[in-house]
PDB file of N, CA and C in Angstrom:
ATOM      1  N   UNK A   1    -101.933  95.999   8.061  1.00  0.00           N
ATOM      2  CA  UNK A   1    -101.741  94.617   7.671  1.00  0.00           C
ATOM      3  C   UNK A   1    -102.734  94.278   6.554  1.00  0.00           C
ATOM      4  N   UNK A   2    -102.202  93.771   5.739  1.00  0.00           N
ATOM      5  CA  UNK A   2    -102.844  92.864   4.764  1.00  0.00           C
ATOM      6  C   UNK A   2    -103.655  91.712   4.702  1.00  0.00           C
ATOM      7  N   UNK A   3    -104.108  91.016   4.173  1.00  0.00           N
ATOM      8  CA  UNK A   3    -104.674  90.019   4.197  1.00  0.00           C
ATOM      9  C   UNK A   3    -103.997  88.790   3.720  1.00  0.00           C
ATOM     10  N   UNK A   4    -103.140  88.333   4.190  1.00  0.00           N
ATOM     11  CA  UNK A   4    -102.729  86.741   3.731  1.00  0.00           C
ATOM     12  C   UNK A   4    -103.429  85.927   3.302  1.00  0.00           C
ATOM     13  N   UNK A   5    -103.484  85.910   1.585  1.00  0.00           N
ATOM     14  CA  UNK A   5    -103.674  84.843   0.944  1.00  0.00           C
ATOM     15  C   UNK A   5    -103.244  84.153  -0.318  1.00  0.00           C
ATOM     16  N   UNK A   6    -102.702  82.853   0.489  1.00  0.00           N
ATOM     17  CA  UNK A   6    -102.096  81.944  -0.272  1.00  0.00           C
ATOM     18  C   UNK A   6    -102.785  80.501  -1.079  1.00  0.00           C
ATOM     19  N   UNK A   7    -101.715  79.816  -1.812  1.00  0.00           N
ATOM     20  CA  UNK A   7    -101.904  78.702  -2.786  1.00  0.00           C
ATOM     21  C   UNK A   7    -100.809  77.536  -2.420  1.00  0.00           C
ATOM     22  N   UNK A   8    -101.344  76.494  -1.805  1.00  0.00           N
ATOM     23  CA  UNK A   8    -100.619  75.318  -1.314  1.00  0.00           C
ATOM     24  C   UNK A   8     -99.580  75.097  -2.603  1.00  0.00           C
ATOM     25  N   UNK A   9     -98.307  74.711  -2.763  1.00  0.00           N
ATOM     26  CA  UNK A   9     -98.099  74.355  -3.926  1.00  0.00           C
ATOM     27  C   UNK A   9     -97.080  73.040  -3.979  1.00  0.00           C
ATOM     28  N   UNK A  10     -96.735  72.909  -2.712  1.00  0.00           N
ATOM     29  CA  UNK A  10     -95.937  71.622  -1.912  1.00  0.00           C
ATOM     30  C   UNK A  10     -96.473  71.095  -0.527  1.00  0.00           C
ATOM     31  N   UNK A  11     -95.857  69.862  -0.262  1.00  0.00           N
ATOM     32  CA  UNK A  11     -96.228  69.228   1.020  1.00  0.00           C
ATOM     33  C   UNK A  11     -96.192  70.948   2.154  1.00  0.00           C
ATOM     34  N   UNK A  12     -95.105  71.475   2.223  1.00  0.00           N
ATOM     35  CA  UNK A  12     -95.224  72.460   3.390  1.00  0.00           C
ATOM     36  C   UNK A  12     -94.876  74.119   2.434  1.00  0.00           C
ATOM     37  N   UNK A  13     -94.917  74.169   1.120  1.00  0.00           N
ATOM     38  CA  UNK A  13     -94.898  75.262   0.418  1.00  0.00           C
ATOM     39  C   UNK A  13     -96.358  75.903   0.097  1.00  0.00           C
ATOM     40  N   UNK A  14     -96.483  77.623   0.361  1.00  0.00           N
ATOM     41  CA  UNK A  14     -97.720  78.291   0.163  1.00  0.00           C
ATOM     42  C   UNK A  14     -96.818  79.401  -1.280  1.00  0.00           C
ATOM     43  N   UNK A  15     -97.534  79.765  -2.117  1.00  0.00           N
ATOM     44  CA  UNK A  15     -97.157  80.783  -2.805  1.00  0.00           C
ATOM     45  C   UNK A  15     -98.117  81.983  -2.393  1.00  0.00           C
ATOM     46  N   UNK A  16     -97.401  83.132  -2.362  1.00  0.00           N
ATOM     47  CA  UNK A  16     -98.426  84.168  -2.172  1.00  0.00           C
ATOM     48  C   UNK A  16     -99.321  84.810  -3.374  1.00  0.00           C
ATOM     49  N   UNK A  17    -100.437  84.878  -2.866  1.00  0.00           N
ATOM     50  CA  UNK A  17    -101.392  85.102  -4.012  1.00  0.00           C
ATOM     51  C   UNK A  17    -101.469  86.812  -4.271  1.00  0.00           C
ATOM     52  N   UNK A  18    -101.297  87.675  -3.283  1.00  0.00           N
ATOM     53  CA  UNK A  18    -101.031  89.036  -3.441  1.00  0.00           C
ATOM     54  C   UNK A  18    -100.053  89.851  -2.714  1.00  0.00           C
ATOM     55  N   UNK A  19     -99.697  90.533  -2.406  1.00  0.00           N
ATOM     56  CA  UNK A  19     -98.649  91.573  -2.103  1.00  0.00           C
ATOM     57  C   UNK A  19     -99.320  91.282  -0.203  1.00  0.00           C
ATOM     58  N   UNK A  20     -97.708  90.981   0.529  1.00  0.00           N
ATOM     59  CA  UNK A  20     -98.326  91.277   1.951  1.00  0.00           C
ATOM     60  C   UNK A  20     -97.676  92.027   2.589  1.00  0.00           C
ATOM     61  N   UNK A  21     -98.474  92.937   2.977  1.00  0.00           N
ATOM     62  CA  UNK A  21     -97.665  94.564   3.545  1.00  0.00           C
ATOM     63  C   UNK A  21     -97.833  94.548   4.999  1.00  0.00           C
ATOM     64  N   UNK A  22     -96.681  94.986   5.690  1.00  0.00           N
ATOM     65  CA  UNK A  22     -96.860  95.395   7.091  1.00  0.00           C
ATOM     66  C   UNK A  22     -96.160  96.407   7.664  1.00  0.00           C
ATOM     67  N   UNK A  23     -96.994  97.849   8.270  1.00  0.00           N
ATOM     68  CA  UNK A  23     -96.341  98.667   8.727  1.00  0.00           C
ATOM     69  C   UNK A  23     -95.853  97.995   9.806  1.00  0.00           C
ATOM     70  N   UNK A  24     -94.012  98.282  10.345  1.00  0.00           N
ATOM     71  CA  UNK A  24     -93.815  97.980  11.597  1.00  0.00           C
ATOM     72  C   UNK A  24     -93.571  99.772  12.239  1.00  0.00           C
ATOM     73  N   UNK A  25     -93.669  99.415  13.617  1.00  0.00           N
ATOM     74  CA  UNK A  25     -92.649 100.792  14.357  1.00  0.00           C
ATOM     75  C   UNK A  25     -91.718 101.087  13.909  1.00  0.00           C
ATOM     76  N   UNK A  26     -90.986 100.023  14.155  1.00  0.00           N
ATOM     77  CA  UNK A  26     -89.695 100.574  13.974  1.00  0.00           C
ATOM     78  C   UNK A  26     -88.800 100.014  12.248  1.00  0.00           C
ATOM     79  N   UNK A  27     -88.822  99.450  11.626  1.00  0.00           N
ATOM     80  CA  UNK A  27     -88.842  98.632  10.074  1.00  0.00           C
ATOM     81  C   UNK A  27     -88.919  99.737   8.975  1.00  0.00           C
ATOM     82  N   UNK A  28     -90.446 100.161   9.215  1.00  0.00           N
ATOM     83  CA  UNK A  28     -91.263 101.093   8.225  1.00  0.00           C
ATOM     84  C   UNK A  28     -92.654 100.049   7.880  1.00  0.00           C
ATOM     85  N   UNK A  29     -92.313 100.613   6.447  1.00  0.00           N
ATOM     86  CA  UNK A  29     -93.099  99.243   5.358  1.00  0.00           C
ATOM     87  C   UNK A  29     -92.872  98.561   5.390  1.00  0.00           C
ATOM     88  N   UNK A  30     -92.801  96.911   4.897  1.00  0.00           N
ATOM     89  CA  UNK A  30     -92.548  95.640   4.700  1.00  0.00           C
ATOM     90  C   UNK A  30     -93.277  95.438   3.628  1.00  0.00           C
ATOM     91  N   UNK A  31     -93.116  95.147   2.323  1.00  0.00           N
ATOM     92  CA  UNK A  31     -94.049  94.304   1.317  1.00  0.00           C
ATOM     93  C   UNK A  31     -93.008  92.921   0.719  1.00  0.00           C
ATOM     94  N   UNK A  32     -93.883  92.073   0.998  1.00  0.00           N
ATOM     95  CA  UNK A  32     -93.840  90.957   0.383  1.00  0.00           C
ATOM     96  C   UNK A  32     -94.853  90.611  -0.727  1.00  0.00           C
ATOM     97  N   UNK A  33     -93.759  90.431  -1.987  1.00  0.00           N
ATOM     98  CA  UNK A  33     -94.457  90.580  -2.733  1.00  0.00           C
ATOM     99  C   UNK A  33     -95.123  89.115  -3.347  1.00  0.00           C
ATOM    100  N   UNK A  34     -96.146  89.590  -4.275  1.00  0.00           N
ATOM    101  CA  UNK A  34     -96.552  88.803  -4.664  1.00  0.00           C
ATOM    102  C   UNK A  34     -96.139  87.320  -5.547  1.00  0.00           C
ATOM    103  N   UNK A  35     -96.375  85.623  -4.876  1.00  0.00           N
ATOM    104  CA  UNK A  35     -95.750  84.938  -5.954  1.00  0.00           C
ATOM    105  C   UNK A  35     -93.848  84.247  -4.977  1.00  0.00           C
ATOM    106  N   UNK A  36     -94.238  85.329  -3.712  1.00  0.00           N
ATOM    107  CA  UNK A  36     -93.291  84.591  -2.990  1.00  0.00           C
ATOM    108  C   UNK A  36     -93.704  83.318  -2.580  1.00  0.00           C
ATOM    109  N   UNK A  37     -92.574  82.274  -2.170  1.00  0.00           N
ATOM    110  CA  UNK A  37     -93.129  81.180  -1.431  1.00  0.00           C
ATOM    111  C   UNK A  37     -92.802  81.112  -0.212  1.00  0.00           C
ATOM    112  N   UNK A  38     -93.217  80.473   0.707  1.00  0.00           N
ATOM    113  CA  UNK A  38     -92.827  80.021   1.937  1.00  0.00           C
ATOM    114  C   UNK A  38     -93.396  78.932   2.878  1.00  0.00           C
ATOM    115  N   UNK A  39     -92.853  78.475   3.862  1.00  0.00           N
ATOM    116  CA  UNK A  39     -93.663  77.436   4.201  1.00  0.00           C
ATOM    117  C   UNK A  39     -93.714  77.541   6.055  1.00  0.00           C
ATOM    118  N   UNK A  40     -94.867  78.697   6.144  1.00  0.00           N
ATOM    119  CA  UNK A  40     -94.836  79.276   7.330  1.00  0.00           C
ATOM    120  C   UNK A  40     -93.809  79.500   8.541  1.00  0.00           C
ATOM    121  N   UNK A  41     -94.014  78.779   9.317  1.00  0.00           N
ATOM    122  CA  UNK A  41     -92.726  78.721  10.780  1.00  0.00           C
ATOM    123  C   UNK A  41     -92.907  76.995  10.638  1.00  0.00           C
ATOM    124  N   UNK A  42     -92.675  76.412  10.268  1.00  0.00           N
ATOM    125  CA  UNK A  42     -92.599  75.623   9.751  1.00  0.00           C
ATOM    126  C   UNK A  42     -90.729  74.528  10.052  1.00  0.00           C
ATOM    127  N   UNK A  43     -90.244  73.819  10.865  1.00  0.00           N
ATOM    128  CA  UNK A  43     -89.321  73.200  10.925  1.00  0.00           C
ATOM    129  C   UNK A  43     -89.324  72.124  10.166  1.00  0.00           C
ATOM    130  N   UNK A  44     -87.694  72.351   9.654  1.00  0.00           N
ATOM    131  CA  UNK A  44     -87.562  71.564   8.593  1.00  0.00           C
ATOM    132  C   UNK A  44     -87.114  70.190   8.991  1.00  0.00           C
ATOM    133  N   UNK A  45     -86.696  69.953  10.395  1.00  0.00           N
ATOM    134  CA  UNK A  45     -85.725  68.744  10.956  1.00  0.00           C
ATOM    135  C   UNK A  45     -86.541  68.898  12.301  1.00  0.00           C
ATOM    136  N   UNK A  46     -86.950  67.429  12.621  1.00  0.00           N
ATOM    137  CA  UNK A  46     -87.671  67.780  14.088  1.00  0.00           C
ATOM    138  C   UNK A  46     -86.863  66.575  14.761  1.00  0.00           C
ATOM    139  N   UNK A  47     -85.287  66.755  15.042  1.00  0.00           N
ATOM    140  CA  UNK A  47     -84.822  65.222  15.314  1.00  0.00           C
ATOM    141  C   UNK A  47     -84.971  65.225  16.715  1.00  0.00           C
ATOM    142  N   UNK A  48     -85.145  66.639  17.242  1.00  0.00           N
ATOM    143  CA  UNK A  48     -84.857  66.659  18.832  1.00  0.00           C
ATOM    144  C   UNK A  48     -86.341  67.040  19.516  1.00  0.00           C
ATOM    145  N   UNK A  49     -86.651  66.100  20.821  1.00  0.00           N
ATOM    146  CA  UNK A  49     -87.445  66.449  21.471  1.00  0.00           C
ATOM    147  C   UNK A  49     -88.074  67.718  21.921  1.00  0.00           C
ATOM    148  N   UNK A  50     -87.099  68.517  22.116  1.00  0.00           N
ATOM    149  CA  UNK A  50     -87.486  69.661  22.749  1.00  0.00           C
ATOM    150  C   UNK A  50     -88.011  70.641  21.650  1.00  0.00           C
ATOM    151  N   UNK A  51     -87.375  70.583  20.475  1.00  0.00           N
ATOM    152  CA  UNK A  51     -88.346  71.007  18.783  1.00  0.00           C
ATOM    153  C   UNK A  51     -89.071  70.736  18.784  1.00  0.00           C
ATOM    154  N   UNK A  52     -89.474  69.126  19.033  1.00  0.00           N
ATOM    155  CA  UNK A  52     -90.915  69.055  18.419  1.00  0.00           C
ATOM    156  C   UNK A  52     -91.911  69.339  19.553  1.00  0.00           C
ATOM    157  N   UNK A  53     -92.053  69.277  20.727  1.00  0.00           N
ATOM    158  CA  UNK A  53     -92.486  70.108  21.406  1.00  0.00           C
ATOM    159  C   UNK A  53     -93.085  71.251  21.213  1.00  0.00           C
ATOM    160  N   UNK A  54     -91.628  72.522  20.800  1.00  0.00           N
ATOM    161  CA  UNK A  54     -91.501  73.537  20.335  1.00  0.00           C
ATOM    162  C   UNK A  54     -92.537  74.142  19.488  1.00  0.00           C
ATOM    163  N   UNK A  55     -92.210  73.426  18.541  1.00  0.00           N
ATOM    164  CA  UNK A  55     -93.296  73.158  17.480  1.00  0.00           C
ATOM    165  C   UNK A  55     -94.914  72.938  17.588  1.00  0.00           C
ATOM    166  N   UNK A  56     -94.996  72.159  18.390  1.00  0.00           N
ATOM    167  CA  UNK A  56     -96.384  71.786  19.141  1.00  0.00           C
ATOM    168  C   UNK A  56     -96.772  72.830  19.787  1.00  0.00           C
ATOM    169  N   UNK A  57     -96.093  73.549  20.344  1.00  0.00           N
ATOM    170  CA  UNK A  57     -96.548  74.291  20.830  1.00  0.00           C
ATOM    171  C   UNK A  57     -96.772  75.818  20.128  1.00  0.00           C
ATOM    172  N   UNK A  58     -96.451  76.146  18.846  1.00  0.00           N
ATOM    173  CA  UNK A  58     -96.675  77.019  18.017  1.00  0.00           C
ATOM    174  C   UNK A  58     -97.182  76.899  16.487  1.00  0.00           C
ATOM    175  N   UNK A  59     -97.250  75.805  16.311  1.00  0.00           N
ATOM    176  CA  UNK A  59     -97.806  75.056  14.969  1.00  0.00           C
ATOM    177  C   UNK A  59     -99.194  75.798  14.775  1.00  0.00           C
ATOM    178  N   UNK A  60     -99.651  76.125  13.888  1.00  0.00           N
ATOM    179  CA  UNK A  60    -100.776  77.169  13.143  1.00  0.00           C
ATOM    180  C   UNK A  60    -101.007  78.285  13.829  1.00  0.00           C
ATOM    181  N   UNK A  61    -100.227  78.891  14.415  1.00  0.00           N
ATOM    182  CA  UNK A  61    -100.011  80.189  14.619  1.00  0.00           C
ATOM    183  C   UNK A  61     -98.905  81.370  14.248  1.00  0.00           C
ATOM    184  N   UNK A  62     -99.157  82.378  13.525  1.00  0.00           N
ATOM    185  CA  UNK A  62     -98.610  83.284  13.551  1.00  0.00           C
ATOM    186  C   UNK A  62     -98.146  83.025  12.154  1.00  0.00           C
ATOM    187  N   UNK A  63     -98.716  82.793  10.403  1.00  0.00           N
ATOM    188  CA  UNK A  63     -98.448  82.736   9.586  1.00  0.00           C
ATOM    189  C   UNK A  63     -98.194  83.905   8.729  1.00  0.00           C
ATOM    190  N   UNK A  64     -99.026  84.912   9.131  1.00  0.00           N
ATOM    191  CA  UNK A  64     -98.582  86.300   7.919  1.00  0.00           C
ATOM    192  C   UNK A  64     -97.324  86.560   9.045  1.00  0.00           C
ATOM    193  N   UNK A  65     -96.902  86.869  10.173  1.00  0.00           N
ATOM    194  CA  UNK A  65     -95.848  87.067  10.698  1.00  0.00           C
ATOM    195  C   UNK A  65     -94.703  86.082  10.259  1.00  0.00           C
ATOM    196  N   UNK A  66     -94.929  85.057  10.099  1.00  0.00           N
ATOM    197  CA  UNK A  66     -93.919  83.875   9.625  1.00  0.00           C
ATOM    198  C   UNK A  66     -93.325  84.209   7.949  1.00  0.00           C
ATOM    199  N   UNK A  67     -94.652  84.644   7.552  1.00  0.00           N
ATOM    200  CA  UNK A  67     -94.245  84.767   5.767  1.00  0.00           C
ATOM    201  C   UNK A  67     -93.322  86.309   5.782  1.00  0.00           C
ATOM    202  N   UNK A  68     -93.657  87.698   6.302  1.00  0.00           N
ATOM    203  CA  UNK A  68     -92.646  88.456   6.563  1.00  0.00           C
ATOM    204  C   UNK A  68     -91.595  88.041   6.870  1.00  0.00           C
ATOM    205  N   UNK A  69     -91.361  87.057   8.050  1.00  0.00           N
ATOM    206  CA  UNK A  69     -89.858  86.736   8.812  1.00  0.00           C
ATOM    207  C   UNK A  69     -89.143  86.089   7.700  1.00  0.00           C
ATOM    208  N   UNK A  70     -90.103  85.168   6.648  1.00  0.00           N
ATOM    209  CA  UNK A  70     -89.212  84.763   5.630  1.00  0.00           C
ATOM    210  C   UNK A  70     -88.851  85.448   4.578  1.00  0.00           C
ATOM    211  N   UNK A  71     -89.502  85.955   4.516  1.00  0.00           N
ATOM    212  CA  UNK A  71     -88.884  87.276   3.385  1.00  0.00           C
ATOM    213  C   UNK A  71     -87.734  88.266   3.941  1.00  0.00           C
ATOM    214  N   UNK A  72     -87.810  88.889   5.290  1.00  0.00           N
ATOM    215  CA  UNK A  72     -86.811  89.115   5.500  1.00  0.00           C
ATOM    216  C   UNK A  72     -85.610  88.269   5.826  1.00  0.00           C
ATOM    217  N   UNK A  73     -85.356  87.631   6.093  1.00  0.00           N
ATOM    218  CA  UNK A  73     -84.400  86.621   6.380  1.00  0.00           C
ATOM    219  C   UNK A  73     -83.940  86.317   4.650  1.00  0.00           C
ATOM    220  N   UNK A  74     -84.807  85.702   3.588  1.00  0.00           N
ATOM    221  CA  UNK A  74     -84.171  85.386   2.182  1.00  0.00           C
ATOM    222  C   UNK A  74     -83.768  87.275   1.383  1.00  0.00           C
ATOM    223  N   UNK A  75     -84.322  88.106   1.863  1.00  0.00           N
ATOM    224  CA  UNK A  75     -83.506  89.533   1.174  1.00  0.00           C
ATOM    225  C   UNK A  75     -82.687  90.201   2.031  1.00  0.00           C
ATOM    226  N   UNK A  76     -82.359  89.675   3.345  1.00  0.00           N
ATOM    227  CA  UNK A  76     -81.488  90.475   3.948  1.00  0.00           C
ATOM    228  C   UNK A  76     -81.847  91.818   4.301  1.00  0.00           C
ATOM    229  N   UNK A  77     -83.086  92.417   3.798  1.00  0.00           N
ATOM    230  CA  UNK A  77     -82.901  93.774   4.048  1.00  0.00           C
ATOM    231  C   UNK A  77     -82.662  94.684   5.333  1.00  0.00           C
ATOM    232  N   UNK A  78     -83.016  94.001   6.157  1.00  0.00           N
ATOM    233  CA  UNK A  78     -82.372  93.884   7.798  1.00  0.00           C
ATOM    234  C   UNK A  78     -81.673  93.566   8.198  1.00  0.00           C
ATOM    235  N   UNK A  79     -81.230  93.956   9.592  1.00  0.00           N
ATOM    236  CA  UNK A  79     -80.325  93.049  10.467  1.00  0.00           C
ATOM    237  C   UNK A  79     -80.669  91.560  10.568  1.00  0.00           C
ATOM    238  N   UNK A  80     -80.652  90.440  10.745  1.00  0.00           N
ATOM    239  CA  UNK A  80     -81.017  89.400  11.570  1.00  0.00           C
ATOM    240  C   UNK A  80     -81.791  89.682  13.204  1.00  0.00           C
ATOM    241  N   UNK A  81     -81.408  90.360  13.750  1.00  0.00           N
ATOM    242  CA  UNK A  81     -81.571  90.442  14.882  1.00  0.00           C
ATOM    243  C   UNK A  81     -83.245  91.584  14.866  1.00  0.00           C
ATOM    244  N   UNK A  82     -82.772  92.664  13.635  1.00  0.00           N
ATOM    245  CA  UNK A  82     -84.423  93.161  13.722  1.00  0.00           C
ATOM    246  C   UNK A  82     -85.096  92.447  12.452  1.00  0.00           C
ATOM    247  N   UNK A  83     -84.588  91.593  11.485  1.00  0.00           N
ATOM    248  CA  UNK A  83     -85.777  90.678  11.428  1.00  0.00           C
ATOM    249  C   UNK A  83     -86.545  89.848  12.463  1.00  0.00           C
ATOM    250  N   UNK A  84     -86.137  89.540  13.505  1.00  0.00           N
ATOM    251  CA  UNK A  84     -86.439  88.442  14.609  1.00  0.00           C
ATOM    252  C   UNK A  84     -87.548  89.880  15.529  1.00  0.00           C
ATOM    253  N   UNK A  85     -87.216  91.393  15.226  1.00  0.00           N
ATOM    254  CA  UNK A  85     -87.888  91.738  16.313  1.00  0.00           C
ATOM    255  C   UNK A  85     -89.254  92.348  15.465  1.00  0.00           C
ATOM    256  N   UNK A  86     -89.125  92.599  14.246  1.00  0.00           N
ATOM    257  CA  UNK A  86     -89.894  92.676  13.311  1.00  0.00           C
ATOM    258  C   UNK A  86     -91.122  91.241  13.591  1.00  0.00           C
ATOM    259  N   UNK A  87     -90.874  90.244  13.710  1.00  0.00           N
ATOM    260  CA  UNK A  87     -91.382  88.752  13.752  1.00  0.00           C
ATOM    261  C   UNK A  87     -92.037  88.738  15.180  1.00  0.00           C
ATOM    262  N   UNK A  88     -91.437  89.038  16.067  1.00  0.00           N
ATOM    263  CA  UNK A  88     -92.538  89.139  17.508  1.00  0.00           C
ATOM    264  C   UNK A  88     -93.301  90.134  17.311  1.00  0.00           C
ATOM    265  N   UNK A  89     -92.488  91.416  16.736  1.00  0.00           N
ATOM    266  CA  UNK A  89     -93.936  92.373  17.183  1.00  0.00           C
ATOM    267  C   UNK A  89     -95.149  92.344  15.873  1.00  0.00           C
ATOM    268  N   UNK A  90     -94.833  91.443  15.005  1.00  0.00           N
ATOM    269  CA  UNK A  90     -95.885  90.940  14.098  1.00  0.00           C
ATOM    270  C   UNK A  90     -96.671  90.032  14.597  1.00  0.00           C
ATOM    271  N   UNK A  91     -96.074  88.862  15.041  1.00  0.00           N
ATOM    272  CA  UNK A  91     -96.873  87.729  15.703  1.00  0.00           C
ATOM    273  C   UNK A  91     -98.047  88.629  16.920  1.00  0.00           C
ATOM    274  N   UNK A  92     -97.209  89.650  17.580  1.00  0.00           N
ATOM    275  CA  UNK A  92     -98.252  90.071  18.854  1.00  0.00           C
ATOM    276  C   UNK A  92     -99.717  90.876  17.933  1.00  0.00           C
ATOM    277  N   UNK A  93     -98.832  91.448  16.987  1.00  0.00           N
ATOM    278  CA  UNK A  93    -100.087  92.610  15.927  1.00  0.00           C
ATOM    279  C   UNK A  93    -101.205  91.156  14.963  1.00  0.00           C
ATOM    280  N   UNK A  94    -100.830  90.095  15.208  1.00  0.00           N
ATOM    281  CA  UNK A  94    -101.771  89.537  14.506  1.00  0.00           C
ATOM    282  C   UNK A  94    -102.697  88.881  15.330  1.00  0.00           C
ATOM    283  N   UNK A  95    -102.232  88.999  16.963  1.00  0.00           N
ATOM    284  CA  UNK A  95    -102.975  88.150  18.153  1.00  0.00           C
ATOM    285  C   UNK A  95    -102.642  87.150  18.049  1.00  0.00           C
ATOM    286  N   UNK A  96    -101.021  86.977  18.488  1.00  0.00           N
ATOM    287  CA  UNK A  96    -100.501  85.733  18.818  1.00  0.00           C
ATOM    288  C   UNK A  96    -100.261  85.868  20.426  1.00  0.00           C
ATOM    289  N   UNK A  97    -100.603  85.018  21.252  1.00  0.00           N
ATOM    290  CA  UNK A  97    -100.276  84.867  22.971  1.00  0.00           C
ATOM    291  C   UNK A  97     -98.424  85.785  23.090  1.00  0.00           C
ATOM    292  N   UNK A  98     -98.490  86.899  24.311  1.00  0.00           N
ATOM    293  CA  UNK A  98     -96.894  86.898  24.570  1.00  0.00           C
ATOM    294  C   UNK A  98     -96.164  85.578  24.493  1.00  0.00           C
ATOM    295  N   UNK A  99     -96.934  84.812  25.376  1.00  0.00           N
ATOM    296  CA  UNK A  99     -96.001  83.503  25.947  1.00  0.00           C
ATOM    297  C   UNK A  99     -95.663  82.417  24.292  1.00  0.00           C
ATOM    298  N   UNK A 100     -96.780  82.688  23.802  1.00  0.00           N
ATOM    299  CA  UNK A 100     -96.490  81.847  22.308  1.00  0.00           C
ATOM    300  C   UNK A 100     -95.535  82.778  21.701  1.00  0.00           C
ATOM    301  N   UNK A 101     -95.605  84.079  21.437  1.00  0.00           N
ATOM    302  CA  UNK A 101     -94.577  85.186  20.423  1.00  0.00           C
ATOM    303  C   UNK A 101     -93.132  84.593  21.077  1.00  0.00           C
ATOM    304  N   UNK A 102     -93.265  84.837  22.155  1.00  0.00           N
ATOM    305  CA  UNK A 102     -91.991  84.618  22.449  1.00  0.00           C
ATOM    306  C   UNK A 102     -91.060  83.436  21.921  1.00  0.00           C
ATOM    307  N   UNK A 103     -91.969  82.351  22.437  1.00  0.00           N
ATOM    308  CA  UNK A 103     -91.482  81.011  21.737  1.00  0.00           C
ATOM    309  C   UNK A 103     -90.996  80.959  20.308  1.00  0.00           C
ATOM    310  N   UNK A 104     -91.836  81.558  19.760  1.00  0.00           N
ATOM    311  CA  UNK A 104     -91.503  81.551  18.059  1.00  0.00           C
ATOM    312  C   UNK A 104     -90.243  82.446  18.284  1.00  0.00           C
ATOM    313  N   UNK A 105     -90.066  83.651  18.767  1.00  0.00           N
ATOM    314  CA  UNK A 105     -88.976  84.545  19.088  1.00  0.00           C
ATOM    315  C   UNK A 105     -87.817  83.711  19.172  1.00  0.00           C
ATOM    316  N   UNK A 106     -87.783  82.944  19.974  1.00  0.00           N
ATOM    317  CA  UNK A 106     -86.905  82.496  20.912  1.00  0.00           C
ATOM    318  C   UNK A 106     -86.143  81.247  19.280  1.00  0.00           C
ATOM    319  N   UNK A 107     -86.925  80.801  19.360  1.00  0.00           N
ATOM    320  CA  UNK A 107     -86.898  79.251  17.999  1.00  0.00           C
ATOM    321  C   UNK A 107     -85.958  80.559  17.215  1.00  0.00           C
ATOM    322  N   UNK A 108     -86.344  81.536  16.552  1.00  0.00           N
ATOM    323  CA  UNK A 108     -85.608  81.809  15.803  1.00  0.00           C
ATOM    324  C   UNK A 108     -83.944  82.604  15.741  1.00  0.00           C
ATOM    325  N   UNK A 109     -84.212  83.344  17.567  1.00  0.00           N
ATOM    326  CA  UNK A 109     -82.887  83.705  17.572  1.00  0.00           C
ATOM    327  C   UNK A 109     -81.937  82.202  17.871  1.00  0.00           C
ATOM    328  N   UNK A 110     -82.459  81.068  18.267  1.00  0.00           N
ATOM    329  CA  UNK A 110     -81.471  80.304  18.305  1.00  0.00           C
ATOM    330  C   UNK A 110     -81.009  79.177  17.502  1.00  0.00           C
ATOM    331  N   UNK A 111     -82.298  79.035  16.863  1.00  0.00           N
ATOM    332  CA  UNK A 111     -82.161  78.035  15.572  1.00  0.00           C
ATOM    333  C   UNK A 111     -82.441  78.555  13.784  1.00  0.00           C
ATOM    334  N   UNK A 112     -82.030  80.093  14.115  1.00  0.00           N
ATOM    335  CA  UNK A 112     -82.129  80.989  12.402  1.00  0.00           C
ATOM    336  C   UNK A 112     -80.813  81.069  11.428  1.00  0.00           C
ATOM    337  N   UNK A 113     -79.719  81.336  12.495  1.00  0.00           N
ATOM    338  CA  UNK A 113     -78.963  81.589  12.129  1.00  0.00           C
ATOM    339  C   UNK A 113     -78.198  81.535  10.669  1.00  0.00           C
ATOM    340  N   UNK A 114     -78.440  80.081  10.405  1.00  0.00           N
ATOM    341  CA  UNK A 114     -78.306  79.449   9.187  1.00  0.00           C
ATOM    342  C   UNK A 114     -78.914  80.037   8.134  1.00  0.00           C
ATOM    343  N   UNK A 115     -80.581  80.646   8.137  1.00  0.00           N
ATOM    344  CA  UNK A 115     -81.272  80.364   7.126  1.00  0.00           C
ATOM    345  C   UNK A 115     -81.242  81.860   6.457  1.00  0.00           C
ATOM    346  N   UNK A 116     -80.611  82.844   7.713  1.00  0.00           N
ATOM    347  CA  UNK A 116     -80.485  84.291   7.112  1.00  0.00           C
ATOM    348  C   UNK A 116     -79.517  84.396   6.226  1.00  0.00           C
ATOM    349  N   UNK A 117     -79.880  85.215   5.239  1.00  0.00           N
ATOM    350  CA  UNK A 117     -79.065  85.278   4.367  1.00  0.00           C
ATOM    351  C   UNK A 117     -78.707  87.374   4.551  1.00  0.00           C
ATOM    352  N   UNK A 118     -77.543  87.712   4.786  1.00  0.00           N
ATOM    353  CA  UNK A 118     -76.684  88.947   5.141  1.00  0.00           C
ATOM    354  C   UNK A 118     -76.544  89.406   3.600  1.00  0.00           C
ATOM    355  N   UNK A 119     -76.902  90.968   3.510  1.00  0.00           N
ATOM    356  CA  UNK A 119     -76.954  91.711   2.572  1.00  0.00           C
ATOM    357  C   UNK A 119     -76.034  92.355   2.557  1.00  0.00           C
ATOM    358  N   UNK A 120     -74.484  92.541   1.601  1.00  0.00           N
ATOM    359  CA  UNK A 120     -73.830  93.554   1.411  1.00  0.00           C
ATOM    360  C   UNK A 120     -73.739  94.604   0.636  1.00  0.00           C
ATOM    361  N   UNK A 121     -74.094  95.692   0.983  1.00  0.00           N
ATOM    362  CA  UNK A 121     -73.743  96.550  -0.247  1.00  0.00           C
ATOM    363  C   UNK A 121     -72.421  96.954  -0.298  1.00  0.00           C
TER     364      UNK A 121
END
C-alpha cells in the first residue's frame, strides 16, 4: 500500500496527489493513478434514515480503500462484485473494524449498482 495523498478541490472532491497502488490477493496490482478525483465513501443523497445512520457509522474511515473502490467502479476493470471484494479486503488491510468493513461492504453491494460503470471489450 501506498500512501494516500490528496488535495481538497470541492465541498466533498480530493484529487490525488500521487499514484495509489494496492497489491490485492486476489485483483493483482491496483494503481490509481495520479490526478484522479474522488470523494471518499462519501453519500451523495442521505434522504433516508437508515443511510444516514449508515453513514455515521462509517464516515472517516476507510479512504485509500474508498479511492480504489472508486476507481474501480469508474474503469470497470473488474467485475462489480470483485470490485466490492477488492473494497473490504482493503478497508480490513488498512485497519478498518470487521463489523465497520462490512458495513461499507454491505452500502455498496446494495446501493452501487448505479455508479458502476461495466467494461466491454
Amino acid at each position: 500500500m501506498t500512501t494516500l495523498k490528496t488535495e481538497q478541490v470541492g465541498r466533498q472532491q480530493h484529487t490525488l496527489l500521487g499514484d495509489l497502488v494496492l497489491a490485492d490477493e486476489d485483483a493483482g496490482v491496483i494503481v490509481v493513478p495520479a490526478g484522479t478525483t474522488t470523494n471518499f465513501a462519501s453519500l451523495d443523497l442521505l434522504h433516508n434514515v437508515f443511510l444516514f445512520v449508515l453513514f455515521a457509522l462509517v464516515a472517516g474511515y476507510g479512504n485509500y480503500a474508498a479511492t480504489v473502490h472508486d476507481w474501480l467502479y469508474t474503469t470497470g476493470q473488474v467485475s462489480r462484485k470483485d470490485a466490492d471484494a477488492v473494497f473490504y479486503r482493503a478497508l480490513r488491510a488498512e485497519g478498518v473494524a470487521r463489523w465497520r468493513a462490512w458495513l461499507f461492504w454491505s452500502g455498496v453491494r446494495l446501493g452501487g449498482a448505479g455508479r458502476y460503470r461495466s467494461v466491454t471489450t
